[in-house]
Protein backbone atom coordinates (compact mmCIF):
# COMPACT_ATOMS: atom_id res chain seq x y z
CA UNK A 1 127.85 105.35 29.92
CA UNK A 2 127.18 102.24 31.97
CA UNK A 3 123.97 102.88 34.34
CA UNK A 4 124.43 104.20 38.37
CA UNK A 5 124.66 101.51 40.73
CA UNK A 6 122.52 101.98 44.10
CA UNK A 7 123.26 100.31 47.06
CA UNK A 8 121.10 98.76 49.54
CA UNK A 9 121.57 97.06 52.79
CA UNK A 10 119.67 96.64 56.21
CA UNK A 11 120.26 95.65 59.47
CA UNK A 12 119.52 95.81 62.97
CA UNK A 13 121.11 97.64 65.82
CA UNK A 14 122.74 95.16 67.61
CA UNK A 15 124.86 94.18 64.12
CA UNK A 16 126.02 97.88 63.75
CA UNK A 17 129.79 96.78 63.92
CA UNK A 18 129.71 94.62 61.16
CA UNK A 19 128.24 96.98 58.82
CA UNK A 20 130.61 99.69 59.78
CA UNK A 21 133.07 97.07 58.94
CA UNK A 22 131.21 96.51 55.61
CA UNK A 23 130.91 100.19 54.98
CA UNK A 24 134.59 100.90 55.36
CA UNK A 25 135.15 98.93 52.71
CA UNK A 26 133.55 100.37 49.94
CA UNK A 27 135.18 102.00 46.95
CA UNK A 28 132.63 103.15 44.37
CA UNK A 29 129.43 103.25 46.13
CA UNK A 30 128.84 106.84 46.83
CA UNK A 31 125.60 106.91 48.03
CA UNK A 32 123.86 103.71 49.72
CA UNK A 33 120.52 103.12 51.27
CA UNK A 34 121.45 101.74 54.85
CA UNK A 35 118.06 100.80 56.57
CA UNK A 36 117.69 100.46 60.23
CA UNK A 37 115.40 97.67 60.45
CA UNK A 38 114.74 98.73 64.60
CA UNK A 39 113.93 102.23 63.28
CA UNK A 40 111.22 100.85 61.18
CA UNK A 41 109.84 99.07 64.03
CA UNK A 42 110.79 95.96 63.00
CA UNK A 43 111.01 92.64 65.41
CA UNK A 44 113.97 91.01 63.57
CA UNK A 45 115.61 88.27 65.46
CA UNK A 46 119.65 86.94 64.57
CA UNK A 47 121.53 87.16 61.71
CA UNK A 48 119.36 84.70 59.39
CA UNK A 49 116.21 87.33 60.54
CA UNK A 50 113.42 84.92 60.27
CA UNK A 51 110.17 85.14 58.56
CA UNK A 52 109.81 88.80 59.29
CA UNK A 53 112.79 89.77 57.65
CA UNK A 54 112.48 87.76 54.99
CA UNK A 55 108.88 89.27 53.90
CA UNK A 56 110.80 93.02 54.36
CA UNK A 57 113.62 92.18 51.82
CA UNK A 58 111.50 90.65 49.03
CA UNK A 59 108.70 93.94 49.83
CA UNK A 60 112.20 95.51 49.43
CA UNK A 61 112.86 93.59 45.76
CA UNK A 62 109.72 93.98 44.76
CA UNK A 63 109.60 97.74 45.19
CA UNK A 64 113.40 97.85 43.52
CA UNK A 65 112.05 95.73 40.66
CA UNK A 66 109.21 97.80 39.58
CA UNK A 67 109.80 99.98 36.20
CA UNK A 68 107.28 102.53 37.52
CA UNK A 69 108.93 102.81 41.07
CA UNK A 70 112.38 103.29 39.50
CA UNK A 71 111.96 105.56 36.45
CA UNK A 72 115.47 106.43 36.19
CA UNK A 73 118.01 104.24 34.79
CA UNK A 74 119.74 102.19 37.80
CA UNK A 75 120.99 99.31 38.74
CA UNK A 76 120.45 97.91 42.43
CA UNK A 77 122.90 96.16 44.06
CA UNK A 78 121.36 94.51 47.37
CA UNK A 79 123.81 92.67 50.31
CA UNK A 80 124.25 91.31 53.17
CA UNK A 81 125.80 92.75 56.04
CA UNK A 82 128.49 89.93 56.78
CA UNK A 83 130.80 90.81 54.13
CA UNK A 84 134.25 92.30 53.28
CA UNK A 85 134.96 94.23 50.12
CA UNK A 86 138.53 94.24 49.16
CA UNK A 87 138.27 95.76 45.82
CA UNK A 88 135.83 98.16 43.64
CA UNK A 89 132.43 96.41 43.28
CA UNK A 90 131.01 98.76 40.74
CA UNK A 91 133.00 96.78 37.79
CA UNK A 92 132.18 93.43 38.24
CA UNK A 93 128.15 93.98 38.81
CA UNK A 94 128.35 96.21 35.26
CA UNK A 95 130.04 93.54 33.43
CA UNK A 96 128.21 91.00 35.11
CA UNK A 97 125.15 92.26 34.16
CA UNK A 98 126.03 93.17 30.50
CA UNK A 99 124.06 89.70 29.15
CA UNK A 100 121.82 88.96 32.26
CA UNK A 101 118.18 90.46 33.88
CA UNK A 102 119.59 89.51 37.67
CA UNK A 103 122.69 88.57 38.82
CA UNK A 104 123.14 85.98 42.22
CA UNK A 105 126.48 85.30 43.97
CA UNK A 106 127.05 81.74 43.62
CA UNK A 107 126.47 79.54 46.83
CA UNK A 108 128.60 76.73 45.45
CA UNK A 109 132.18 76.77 43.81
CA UNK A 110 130.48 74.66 40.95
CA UNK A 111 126.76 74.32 40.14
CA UNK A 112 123.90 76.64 39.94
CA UNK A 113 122.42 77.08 43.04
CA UNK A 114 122.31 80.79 44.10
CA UNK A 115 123.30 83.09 47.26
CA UNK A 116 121.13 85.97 47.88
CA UNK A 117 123.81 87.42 49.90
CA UNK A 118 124.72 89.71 47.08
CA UNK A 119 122.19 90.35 44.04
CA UNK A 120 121.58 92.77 41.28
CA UNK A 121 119.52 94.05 38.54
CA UNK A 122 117.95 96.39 36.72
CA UNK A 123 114.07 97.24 36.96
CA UNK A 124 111.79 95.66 34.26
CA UNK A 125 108.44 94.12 34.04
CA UNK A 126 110.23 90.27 33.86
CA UNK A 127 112.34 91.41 36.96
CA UNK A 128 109.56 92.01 38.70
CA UNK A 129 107.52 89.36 37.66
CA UNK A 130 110.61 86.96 39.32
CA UNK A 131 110.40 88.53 42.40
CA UNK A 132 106.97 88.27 42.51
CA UNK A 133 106.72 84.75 42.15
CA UNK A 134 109.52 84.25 45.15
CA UNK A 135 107.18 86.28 47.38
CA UNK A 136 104.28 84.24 46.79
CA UNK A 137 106.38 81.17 48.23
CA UNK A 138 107.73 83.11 51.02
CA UNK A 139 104.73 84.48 52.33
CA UNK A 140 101.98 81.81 51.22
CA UNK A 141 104.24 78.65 51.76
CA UNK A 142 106.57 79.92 54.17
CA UNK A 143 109.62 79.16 52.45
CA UNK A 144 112.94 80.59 53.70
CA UNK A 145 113.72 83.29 51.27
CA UNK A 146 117.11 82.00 49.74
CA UNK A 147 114.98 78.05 49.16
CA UNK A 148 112.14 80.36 47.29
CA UNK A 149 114.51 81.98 45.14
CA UNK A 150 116.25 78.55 43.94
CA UNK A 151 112.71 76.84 43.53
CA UNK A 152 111.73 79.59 41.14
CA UNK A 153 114.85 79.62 39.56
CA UNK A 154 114.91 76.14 38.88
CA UNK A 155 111.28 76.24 37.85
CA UNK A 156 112.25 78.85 35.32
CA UNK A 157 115.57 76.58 33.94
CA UNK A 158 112.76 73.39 34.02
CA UNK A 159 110.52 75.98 31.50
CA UNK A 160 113.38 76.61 29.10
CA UNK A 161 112.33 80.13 29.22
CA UNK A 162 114.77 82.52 27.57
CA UNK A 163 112.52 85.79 28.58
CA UNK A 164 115.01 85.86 31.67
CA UNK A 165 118.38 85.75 32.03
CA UNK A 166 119.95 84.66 35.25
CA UNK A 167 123.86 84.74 36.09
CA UNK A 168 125.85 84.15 38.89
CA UNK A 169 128.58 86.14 39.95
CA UNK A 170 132.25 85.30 39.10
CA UNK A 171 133.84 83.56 42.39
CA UNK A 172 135.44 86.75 42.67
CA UNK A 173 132.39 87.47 44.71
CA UNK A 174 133.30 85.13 47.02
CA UNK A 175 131.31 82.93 49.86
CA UNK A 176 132.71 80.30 52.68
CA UNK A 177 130.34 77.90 51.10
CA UNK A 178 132.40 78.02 47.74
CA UNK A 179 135.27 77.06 49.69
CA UNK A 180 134.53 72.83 50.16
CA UNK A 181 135.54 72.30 46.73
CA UNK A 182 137.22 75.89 45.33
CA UNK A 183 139.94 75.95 47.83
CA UNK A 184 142.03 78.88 49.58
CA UNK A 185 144.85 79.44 47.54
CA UNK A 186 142.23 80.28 45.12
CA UNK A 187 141.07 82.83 46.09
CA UNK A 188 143.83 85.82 45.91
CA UNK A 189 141.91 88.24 43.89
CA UNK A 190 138.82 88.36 45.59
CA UNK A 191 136.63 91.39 45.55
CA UNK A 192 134.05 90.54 47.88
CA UNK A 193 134.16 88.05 51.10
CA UNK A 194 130.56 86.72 52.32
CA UNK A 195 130.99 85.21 55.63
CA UNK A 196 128.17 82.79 55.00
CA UNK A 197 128.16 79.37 56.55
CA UNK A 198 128.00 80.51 60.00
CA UNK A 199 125.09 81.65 62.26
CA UNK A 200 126.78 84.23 65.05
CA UNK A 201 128.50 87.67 64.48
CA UNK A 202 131.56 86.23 66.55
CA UNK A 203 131.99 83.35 64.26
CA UNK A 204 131.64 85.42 61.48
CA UNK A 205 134.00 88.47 62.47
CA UNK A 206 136.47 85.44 63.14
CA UNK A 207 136.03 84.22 59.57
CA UNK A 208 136.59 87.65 58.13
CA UNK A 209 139.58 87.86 59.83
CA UNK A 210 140.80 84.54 59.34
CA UNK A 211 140.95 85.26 55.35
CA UNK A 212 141.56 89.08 55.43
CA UNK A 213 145.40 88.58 55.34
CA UNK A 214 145.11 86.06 52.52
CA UNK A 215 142.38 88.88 50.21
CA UNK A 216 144.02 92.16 51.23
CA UNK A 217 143.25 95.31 53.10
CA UNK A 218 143.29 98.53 52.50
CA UNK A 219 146.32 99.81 55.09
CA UNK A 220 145.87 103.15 54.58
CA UNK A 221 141.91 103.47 55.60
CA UNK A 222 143.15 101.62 58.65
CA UNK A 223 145.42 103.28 59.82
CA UNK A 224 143.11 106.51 58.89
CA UNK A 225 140.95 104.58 61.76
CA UNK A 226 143.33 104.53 64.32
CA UNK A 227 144.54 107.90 63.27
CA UNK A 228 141.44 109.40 63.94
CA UNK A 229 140.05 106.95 67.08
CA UNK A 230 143.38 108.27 68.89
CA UNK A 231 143.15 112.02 67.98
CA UNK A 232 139.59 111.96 69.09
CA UNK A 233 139.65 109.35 71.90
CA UNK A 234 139.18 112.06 74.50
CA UNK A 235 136.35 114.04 72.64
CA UNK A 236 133.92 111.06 72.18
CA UNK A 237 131.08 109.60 73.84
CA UNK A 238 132.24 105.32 73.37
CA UNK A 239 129.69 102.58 72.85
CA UNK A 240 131.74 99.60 74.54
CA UNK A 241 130.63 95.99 74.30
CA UNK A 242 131.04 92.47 73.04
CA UNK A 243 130.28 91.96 69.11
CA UNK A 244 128.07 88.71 70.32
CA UNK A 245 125.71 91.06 72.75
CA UNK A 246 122.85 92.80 71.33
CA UNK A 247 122.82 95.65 73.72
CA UNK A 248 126.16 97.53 75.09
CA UNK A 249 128.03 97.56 78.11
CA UNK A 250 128.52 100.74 78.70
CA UNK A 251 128.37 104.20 77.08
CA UNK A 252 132.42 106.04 78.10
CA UNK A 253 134.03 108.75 78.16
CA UNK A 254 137.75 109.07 78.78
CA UNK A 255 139.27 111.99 80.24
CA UNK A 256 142.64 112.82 78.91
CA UNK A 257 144.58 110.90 81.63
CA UNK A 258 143.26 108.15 80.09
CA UNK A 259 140.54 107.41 83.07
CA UNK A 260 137.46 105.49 81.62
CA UNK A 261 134.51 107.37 83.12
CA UNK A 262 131.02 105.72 82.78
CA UNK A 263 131.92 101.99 83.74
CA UNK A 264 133.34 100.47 87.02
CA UNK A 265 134.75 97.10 86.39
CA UNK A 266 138.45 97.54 86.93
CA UNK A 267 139.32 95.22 83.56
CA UNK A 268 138.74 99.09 82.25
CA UNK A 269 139.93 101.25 84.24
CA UNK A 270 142.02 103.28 81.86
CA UNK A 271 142.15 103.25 78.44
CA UNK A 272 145.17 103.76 76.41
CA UNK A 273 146.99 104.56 73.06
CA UNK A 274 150.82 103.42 71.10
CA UNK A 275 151.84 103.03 67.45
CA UNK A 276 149.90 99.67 67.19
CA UNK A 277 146.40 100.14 68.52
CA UNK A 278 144.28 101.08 71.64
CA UNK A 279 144.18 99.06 74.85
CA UNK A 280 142.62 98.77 78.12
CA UNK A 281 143.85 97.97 81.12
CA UNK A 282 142.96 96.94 85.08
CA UNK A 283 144.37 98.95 88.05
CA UNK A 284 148.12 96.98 88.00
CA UNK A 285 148.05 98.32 84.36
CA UNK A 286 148.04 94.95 82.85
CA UNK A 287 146.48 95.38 79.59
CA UNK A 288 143.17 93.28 79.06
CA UNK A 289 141.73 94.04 76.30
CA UNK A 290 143.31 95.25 73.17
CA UNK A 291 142.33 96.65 70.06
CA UNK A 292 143.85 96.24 66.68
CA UNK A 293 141.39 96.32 64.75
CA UNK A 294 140.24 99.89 63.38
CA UNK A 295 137.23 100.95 60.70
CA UNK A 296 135.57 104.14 59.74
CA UNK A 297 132.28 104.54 58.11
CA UNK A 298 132.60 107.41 55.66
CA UNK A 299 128.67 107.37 55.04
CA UNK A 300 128.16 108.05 58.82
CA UNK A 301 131.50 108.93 60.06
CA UNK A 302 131.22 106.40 62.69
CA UNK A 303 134.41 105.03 63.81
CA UNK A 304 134.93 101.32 65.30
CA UNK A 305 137.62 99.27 67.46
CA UNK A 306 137.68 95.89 67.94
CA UNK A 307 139.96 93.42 69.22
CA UNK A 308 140.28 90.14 71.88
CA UNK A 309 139.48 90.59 75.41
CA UNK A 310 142.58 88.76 77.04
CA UNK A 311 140.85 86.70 79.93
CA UNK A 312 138.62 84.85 77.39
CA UNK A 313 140.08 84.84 73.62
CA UNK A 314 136.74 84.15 72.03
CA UNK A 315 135.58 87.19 73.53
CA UNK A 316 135.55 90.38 70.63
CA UNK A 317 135.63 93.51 72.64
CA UNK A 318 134.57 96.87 70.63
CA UNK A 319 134.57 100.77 70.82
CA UNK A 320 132.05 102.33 68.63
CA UNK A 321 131.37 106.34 68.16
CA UNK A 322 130.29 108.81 66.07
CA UNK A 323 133.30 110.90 64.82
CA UNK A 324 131.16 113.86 63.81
């Protein structure tokens, strides 16, 4: 019987719609560790996160690594936030890991160099002496954490060591930064989409999107989504705001009328439901923003919309709530 595989996966706040987005994708992970970076009183600027967040994840690896931390037989499977799952993840980190220590995604279609967007292993003394020697670049030389990993990595092919064994994922588990050489029509049975390659949550919800029709979705949890944002649109408390914004506009309500209450700019006055999504729109009932986009968290039973506010199509509006 192949070993359990443990999720984990942090991030702050402000980035909560992209890992609902993550989340809803998710198969055969039945129990992740989602950590709240703010909750932890943690200063942790941007998607790339900085130093500070780069000492926290290899703390993080290091912990995950250790044979005396992690008794039981596991494996741990650590992401990134900016990603898409289209198909069950559990099989490919098993078999990926059948001849290997730790497992990287690959950063490039052809080569060696790593991604620590998605990783995985199993604890052991050699493990942990890996991750150990990364940490001692990141925090002594101040090395960006993804650099420190290839340095050791390299140092360790340079050695000839065969004590550990390092794979990279099959470009099933997929990143933009595969894509130069690799190709789109390619890549039509991907499990896993990394939107690497770009540094804002707008540009990266817009690369999600631009490759979700080409990998797949799962119809039916969407429209399970929408089912459930319009049967509860008049029992929830909203979060509304723009994906690129840390902090929200606005926290709604809308009575069963459709009347937003809670925000006073007339783009929203009401807020409205059909077959294809939810929309808002200004007192002339012209519809400005509308979403089409629909994701539920079973982990948290959170529920998300998101779609284009019409007077600026850059703009990614979203509703956010907590379905319980």
């Amino acid at each position: 019987m192949a070993d359990p595989v443990k999720l984990h996966c942090m991030y702050t706040s402000g980035f909560e719609p992209m890992l609902i987005r993550f989340l809803s994708g998710l198969r055969d992970i039945t129990d992740p560790e989602i950590i709240n970076l703010d909750d932890l009183g943690k200063s942790i600027a941007g998607l790339g996160g900085g130093e500070d967040l780069w000492r926290f994840k290899i703390d993080l690896l290091c912990n995950l690594a250790d044979p005396p931390r992690n008794p039981e037989p596991v494996i741990h499977l650590i992401t990134d936030i900016d990603l898409a799952v289209y198909a069950p993840l559990k099989p490919v980190v098993i078999e990926s890991l059948e001849n290997a220590d730790i497992c990287f995604q690959a950063e490039r279609e052809t080569g060696t160099e790593a991604n620590i967007g998605v990783i995985a292993f199993r604890p052991s003394a050699k493990v942990l002496y890996f991750w150990n020697a990364v940490r001692q670049l990141i925090l002594f030389d101040r090395i960006w954490d993804q650099k420190a990993v290839n340095i050791v990595l390299e140092q360790i092919s340079e050695a000839a060591t065969e004590n550990l064994r390092i794979k990279l994922f099959p470009k099933t588990v997929w990143a933009m930064s595969q894509s130069a050489s690799m190709g789109v029509t390619n890549c039509h049975r991907i499990v896993l989409h990394h939107a690497n390659c770009i540094g804002d949550i707008r540009g990266k919800w817009a690369q999600l999107n631009d490759f979700a029709g080409i990998f797949g979705g799962d119809r039916l949890k969407r429209d399970y989504a929408l089912f459930e944002v319009k049967r509860k649109l008049a029992d929830l408390r909203w979060q509304f705001g723009s994906l690129e914004i840390p902090t929200p506009y606005a926290f709604i309500t809308v009575d069963t009328d459709g009347n937003v209450q809670g925000y006073g700019h007339p783009n929203e006055s009401r807020l409205r439901a059909n077959a294809h999504g939810v929309y808002f729109t200004n007192p002339n009932d012209e519809c400005t923003t509308f979403f089409n986009e629909f994701y539920y968290d079973p982990f948290r039973e959170k529920l998300l919309c998101v779609g284009k506010f019409f007077a600026n199509t850059d703009v990614y509006h979203y509703l956010l709530a907590d379905s319980r």
